[in-house]
Protein backbone atom coordinates (compact mmCIF):
# COMPACT_ATOMS: atom_id res chain seq x y z
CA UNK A 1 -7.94 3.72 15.87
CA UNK A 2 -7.68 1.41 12.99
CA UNK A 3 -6.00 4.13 10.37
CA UNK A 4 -3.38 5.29 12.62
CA UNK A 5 -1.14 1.88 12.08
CA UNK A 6 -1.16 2.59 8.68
CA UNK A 7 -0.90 6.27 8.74
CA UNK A 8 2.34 6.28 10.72
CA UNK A 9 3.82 3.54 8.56
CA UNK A 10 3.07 5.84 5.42
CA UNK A 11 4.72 9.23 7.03
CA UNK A 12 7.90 6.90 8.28
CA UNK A 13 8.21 6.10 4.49
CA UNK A 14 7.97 9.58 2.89
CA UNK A 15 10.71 10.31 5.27
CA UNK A 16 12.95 7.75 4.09
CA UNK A 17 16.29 8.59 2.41
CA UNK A 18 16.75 9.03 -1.04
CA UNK A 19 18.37 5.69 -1.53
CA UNK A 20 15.30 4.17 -0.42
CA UNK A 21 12.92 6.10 -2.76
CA UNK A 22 14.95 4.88 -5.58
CA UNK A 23 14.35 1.52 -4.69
CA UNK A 24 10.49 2.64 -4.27
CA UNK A 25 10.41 4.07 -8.23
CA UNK A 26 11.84 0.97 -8.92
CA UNK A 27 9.16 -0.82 -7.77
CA UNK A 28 7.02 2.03 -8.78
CA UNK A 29 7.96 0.99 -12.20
CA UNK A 30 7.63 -2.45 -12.29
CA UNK A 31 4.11 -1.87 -11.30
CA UNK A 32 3.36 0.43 -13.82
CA UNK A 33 4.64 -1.74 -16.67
CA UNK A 34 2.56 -4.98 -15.13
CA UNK A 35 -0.27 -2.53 -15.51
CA UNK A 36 0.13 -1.32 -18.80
CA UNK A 37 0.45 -5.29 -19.86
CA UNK A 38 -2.54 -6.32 -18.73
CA UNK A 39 -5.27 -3.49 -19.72
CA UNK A 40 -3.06 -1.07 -22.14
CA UNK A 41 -1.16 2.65 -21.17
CA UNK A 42 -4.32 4.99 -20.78
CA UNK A 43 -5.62 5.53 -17.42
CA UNK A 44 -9.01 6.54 -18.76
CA UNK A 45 -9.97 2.94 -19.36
CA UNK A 46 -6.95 1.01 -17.44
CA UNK A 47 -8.43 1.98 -13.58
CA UNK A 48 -5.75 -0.79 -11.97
CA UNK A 49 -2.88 1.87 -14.17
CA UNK A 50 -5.15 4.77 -12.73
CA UNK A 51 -4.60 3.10 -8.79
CA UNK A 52 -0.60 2.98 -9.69
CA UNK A 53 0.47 6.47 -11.43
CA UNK A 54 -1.78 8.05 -7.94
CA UNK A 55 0.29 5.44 -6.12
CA UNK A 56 3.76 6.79 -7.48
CA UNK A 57 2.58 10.24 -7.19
CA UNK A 58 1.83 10.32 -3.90
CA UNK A 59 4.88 8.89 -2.98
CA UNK A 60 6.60 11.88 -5.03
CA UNK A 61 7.59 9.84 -8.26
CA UNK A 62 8.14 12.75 -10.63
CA UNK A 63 5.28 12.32 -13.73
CA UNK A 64 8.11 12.45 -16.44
CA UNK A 65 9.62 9.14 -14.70
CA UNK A 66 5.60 7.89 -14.66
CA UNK A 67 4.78 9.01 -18.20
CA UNK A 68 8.37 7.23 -19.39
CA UNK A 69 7.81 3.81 -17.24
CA UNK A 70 4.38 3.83 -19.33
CA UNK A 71 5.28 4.75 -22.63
CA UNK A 72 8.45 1.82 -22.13
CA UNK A 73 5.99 -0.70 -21.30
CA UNK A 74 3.95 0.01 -23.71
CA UNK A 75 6.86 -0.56 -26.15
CA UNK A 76 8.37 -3.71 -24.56
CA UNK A 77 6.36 -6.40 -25.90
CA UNK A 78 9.05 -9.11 -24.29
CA UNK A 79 11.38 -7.66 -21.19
CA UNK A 80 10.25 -9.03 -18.39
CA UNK A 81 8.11 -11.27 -16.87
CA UNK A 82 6.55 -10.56 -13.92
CA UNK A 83 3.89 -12.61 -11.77
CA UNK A 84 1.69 -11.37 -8.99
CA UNK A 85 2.45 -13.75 -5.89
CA UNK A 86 0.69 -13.36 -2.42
CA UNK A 87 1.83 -14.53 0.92
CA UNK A 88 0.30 -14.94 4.19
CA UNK A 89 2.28 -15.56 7.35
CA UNK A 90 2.33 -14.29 11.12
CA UNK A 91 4.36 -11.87 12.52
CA UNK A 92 5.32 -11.79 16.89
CA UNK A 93 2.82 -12.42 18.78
CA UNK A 94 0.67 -13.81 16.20
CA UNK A 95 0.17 -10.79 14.12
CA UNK A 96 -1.58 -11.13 10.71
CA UNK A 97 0.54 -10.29 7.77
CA UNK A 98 -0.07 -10.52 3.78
CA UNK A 99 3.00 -9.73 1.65
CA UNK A 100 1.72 -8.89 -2.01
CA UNK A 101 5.13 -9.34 -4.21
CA UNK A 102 6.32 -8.85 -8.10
CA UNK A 103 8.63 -11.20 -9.70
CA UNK A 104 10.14 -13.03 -11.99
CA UNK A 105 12.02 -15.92 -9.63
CA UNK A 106 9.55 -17.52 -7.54
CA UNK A 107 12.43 -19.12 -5.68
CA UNK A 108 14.19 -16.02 -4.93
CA UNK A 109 11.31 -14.32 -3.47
CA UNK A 110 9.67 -17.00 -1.36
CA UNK A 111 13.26 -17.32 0.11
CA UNK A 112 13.68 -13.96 1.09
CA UNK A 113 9.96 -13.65 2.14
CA UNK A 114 10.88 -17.02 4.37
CA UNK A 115 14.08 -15.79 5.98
CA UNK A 116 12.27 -12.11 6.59
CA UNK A 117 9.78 -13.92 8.79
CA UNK A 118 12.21 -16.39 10.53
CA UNK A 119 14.83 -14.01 11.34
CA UNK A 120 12.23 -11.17 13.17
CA UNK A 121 10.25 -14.07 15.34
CA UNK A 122 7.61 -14.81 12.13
CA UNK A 123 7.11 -17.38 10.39
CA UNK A 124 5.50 -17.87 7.00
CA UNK A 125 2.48 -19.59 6.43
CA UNK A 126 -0.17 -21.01 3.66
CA UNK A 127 -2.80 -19.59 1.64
CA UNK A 128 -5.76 -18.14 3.51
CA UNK A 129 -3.90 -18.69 6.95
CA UNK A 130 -4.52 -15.28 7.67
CA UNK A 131 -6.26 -13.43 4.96
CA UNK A 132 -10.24 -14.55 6.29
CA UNK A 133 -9.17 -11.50 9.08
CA UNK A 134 -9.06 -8.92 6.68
CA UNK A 135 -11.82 -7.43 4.38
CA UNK A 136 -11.24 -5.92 0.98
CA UNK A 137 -11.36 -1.77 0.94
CA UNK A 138 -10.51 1.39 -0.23
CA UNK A 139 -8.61 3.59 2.11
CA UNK A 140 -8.07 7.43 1.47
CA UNK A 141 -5.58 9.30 3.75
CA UNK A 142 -6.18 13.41 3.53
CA UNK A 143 -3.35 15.20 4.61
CA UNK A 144 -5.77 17.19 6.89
CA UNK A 145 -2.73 19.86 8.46
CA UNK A 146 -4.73 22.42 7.02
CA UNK A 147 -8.58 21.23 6.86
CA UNK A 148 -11.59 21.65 8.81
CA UNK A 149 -13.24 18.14 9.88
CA UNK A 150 -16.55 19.25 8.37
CA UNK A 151 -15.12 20.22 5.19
CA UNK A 152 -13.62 16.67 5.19
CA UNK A 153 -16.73 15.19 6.86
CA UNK A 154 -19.17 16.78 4.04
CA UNK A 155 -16.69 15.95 0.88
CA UNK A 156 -16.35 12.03 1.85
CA UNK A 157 -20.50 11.81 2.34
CA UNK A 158 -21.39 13.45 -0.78
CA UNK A 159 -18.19 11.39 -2.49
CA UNK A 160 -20.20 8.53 -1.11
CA UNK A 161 -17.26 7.59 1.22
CA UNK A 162 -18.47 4.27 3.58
CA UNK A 163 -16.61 5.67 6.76
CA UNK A 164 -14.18 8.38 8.03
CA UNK A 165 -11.91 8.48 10.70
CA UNK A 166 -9.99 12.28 11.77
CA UNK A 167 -6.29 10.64 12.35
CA UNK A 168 -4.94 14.13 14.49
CA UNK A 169 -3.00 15.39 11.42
CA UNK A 170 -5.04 13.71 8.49
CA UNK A 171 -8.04 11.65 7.74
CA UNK A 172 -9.12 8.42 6.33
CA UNK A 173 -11.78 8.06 3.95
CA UNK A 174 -12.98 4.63 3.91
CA UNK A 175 -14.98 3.10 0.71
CA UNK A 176 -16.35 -0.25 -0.76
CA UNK A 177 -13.48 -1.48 -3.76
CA UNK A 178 -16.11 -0.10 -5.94
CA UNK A 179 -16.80 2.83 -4.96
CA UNK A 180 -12.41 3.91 -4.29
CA UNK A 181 -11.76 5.23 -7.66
CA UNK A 182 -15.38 7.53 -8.07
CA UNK A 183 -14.62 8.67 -4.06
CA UNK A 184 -11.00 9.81 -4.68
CA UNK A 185 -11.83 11.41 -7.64
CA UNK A 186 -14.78 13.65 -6.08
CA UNK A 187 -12.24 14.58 -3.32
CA UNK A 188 -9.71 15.59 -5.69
CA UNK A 189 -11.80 17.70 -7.64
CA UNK A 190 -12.73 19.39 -4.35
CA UNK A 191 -8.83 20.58 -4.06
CA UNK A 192 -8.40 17.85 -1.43
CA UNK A 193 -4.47 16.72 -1.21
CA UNK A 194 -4.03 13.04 -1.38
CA UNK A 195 -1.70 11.68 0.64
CA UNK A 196 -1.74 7.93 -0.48
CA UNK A 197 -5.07 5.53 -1.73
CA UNK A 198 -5.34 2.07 -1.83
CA UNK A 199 -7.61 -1.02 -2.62
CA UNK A 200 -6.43 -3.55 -0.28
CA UNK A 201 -6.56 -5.93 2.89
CA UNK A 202 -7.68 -4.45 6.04
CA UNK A 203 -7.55 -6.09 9.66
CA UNK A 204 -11.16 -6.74 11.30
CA UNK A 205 -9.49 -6.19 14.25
CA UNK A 206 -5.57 -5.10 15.39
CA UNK A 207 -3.24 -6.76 17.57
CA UNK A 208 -1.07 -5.19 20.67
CA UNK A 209 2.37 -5.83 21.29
CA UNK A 210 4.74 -5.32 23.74
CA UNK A 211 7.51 -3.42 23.36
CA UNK A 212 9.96 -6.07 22.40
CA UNK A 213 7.80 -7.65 19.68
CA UNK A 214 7.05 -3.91 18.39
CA UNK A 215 11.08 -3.96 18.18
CA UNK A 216 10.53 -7.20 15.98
CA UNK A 217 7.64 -6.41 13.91
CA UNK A 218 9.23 -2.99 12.73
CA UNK A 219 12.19 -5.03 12.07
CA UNK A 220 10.03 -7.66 10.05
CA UNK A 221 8.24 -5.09 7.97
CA UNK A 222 11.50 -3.22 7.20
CA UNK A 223 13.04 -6.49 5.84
CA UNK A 224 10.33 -7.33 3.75
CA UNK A 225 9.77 -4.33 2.13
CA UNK A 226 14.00 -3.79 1.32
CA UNK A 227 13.27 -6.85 -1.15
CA UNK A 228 13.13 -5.75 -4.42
CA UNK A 229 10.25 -8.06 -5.22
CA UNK A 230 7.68 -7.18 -2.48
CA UNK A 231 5.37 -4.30 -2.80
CA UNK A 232 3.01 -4.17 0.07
CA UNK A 233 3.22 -5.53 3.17
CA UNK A 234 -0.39 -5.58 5.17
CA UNK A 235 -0.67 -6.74 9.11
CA UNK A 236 -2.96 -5.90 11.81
CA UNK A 237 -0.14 -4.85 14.54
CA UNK A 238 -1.56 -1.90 16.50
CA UNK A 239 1.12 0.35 16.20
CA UNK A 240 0.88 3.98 17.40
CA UNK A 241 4.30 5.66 17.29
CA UNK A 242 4.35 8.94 16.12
């Protein structure tokens, strides 16, 4: 139960239009060239630039716009200064949610982040309000249209995969933040297709809504993540639209 939230949030964005996934390379990029600041352009010893270019692939960012947001970054010793900036807030109902955001005007994106929340029945709150719910963790999604459950079930146990979960379309491999990038890279070089993989927050538990606070929360998440500055947006609303 607790991967399909996630899982239909990631197929709702990979059908997004075109205008949107511009914005997402955008952000794509931004990522990439925070990356390539702090630990240098080669993904052999830069894992957090490793976690971004599978990032951007998966969400079909063609590798000549990845290899050119890494080879400008590593020429741009000034540009742009970007800071990491987390927020922590609750959603209808009560839900948990963590914005993670990029920027360079602190202002700017703790107003937006503000009005997201007060406009769609939120509001924002401090540091650590919310994030003791959630535990660290890698999460894997398969695209499993095509696999067997115990080809999936053997790969993630011999990876060394903590937990697995068969989502009716595609599975989630679940792993310890150091164990993500040695698991996804045993499934790959099974053949497995990666759908998306991420080191981040995950809810110890998930939240129900009713239908007019689902109407709300969608609304919120949307409006957070059209801000150029945010770049993941965690919760633990139990959604299960297909």
């Amino acid at each position: 139960m607790s991967g399909h939230s996630k899982w239909n949030n990631i197929k709702r964005k990979k059908g997004a239009a075109d205008a949107k996934r511009g914005a997402m390379f955008t952000k794509l990029g931004r990522e990439i060239q925070v990356a390539v600041r702090m630990g240098g352009p080669d993904t052999a010893s830069n894992s957090r630039l490793k976690d971004i270019v599978a990032k951007a692939k998966s969400n079909n960012m063609p590798n000549d716009s990845i290899t050119r947001s890494i080879q400008k970054a590593a020429g741009n010793t000034e540009g742009d200064n970007y800071e990491e900036i987390t927020y922590e807030g609750y959603g209808p109902s009560g839900v948990a949610v963590i914005v993670r955001a990029l920027t360079d005007n602190r202002n700017r994106t703790a107003g937006e982040v503000r009005h997201a929340f007060d406009k769609n029945g939120g509001n924002l709150g401090t540091n650590g309000c919310v994030s003791y719910l959630f535990q660290e963790k890698g999460q894997i999604y398969l695209d499993g249209e095509d696999l067997e459950e115990e080809q999936v079930v053997m790969a993630a146990l011999e990876a060394g995969a903590d937990d697995f979960e068969n989502l009716e379309g595609a599975y989630l491999i679940t792993t310890s933040p150091e164990t993500f990038h040695e698991v996804r890279d045993a499934l790959e070089a099974q053949g497995l297709s990666i759908a998306e993989s991420t080191v981040g927050p995950v809810p110890d538990n998930y939240v129900a809504l009713s239908a007019e606070d689902c109407e709300k929360m969608q609304k919120l998440i949307d409006q957070l993540e059209d801000s150029d500055d945010v770049q993941d947006v965690f919760h633990n609303w139990e959604s299960n639209e297909e």
